[in-house]
Protein backbone atom coordinates (compact mmCIF):
# COMPACT_ATOMS: atom_id res chain seq x y z
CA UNK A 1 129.31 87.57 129.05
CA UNK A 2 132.54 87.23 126.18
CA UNK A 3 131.84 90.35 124.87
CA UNK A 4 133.02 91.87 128.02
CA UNK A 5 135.76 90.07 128.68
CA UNK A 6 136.37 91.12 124.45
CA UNK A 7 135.77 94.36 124.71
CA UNK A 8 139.12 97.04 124.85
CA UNK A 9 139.53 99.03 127.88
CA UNK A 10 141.71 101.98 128.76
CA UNK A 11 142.73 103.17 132.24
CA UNK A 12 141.91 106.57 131.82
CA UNK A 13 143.10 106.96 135.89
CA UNK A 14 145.99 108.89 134.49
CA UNK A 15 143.77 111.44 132.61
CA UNK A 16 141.54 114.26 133.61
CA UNK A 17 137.97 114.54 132.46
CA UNK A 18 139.39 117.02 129.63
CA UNK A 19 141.83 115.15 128.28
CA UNK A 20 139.48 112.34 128.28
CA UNK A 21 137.63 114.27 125.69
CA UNK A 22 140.49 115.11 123.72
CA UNK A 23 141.25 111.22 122.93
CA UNK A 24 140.84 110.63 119.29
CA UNK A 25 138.80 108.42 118.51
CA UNK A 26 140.06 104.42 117.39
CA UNK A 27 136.92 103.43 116.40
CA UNK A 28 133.41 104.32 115.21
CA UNK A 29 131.94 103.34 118.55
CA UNK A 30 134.87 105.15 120.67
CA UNK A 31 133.07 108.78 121.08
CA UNK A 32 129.82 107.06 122.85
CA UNK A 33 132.43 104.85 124.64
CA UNK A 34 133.96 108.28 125.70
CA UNK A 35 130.88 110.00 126.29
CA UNK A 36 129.39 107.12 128.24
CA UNK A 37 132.83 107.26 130.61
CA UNK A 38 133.19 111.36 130.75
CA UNK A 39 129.61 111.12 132.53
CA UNK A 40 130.79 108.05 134.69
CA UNK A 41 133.70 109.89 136.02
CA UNK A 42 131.30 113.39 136.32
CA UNK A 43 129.22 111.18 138.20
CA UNK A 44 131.90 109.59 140.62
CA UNK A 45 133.84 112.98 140.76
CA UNK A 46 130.66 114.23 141.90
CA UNK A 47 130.51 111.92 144.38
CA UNK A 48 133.77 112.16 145.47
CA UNK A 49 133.75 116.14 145.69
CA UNK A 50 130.49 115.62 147.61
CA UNK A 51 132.36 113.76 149.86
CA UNK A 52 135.30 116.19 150.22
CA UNK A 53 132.88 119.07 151.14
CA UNK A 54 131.60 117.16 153.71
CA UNK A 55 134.62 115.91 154.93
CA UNK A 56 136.66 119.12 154.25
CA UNK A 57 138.07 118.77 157.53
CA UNK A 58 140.06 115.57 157.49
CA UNK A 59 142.07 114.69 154.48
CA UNK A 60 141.57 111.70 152.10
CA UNK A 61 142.30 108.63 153.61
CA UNK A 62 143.52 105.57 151.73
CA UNK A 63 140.20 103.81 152.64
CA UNK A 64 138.14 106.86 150.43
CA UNK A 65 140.87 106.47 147.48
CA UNK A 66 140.26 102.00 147.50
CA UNK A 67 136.37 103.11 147.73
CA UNK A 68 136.97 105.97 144.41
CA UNK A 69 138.74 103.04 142.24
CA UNK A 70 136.09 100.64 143.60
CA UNK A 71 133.27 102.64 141.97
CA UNK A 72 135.30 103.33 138.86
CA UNK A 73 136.11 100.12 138.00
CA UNK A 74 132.16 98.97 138.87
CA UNK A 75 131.07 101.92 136.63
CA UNK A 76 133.82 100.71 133.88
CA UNK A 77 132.43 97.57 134.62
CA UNK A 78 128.57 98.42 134.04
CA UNK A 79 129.23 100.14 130.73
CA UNK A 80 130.83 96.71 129.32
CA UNK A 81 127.70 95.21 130.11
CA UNK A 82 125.91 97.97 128.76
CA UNK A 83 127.69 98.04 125.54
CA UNK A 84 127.55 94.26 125.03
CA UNK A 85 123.85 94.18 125.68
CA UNK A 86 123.56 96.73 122.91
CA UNK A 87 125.91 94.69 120.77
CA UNK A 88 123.64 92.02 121.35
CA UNK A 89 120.19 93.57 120.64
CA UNK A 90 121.75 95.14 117.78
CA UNK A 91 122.98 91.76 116.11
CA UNK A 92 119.61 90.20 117.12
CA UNK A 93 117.78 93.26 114.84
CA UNK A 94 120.41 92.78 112.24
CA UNK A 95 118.93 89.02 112.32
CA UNK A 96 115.69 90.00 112.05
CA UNK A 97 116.00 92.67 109.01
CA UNK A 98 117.68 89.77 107.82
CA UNK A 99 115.02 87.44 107.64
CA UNK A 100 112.54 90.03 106.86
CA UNK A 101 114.42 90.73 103.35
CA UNK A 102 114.71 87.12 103.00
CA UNK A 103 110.62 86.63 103.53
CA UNK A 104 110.23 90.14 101.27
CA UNK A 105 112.04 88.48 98.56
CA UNK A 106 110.74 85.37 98.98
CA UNK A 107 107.26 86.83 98.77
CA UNK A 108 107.77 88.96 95.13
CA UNK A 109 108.98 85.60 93.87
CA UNK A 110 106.02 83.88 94.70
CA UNK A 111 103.95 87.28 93.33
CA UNK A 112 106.28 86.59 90.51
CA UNK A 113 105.36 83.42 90.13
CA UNK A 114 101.82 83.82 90.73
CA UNK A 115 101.61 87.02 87.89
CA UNK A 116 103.45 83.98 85.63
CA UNK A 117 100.41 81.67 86.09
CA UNK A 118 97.81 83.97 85.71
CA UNK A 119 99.41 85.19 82.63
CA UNK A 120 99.25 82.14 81.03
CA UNK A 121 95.82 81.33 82.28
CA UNK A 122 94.85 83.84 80.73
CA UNK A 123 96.36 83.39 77.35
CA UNK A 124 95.36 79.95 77.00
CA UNK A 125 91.62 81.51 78.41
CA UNK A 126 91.60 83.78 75.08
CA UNK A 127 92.68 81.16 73.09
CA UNK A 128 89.94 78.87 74.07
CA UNK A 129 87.47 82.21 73.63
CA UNK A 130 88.98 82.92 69.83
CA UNK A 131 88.73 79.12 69.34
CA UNK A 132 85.27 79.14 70.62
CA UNK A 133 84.03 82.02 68.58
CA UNK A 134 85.87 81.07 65.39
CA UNK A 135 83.45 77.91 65.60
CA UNK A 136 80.33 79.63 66.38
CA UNK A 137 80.80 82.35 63.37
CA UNK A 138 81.62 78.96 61.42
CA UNK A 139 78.24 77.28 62.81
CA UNK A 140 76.32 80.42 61.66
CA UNK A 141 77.62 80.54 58.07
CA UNK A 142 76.80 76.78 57.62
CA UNK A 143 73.42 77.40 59.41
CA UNK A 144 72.88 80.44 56.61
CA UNK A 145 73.75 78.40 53.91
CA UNK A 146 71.44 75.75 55.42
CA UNK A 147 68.78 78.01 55.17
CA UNK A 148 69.72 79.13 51.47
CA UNK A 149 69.58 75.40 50.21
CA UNK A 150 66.47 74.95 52.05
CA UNK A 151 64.85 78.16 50.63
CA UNK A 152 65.94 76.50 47.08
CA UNK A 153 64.54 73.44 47.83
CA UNK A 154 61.16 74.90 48.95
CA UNK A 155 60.96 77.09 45.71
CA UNK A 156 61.63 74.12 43.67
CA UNK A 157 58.89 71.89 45.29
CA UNK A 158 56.54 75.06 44.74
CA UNK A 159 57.30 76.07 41.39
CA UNK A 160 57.93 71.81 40.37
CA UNK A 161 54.80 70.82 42.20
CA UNK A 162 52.51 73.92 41.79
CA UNK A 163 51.33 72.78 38.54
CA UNK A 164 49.83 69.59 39.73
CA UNK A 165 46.16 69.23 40.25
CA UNK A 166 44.44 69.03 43.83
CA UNK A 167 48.06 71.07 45.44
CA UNK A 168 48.13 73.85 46.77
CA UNK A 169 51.32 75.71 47.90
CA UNK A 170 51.87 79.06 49.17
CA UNK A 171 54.39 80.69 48.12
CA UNK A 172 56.97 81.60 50.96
């Protein structure tokens, strides 16, 4: 993994586990980094005073200090990965949020576009409707006078024709 091999490490052999919490912090992600290592050396120091009680006897040998810096540097070691396997998923959801706000927006402009259609769809559905009634109230005054002229034309064949012998006409 790069981001191992890229990420900054500091010795802190030199440095007790109080003044380990008394580094300021660098960075925004240097007080988990801290964290993380105060409860890697509790856990080796631990360990090693495990080891000391049950060994209280003979003194520390070189072997037990090799074996100490061993497990320190494979803890160290453990929260690189650790870090850059969070690094990782966290770049991966940063990808996907990503492409969810690019499907979100691509989706309101198609609602967009889709509220755009049906708006004029609709207008030009009205239109036709106004158009359509103008032209039926139109039919129905011709059809009126229609009847008017007719009604004229029947009274004047009754009232011309009444008079004549053998007819007869009602009157309407």
């Amino acid at each position: 993994m790069d981001i191992i091999k890229k990420m900054r490490w500091v010795r802190p052999l030199d440095l007790s586990p109080s003044e380990i919490k008394a580094v300021p912090d660098e960075n925004a992600e240097a007080p988990r980094a801290v964290d993380t290592l105060t409860n890697i050396l509790r856990l080796v120091q631990s360990d090693s005073e495990v080891a000391s009680t049950a060994s209280a006897s003979h003194p520390s040998s070189a072997q037990d200090w090799a074996n100490l810096i061993e497990r320190v540097r494979a803890a160290a070691n453990h929260t690189r990965e650790v870090e850059a396997q969070a690094q990782e998923q966290e770049q991966r959801v940063q990808e996907i949020l990503e492409r969810v706000r690019e499907d979100i927006k691509l989706a309101g402009e198609k609602v967009r576009a889709a509220e755009t259609r049906t708006a004029n769809v609709q207008a030009h559905a009205e239109m036709r409707i106004r158009a359509a009634e103008d032209r039926a109230e139109a039919a129905e005054e011709r059809a009126r006078i229609a009847e008017d002229w007719l009604k004229q034309v029947h009274e004047a064949i009754v009232s011309e024709f009444s008079g004549l012998p053998g007819t007869k006409f009602k009157a309407a």
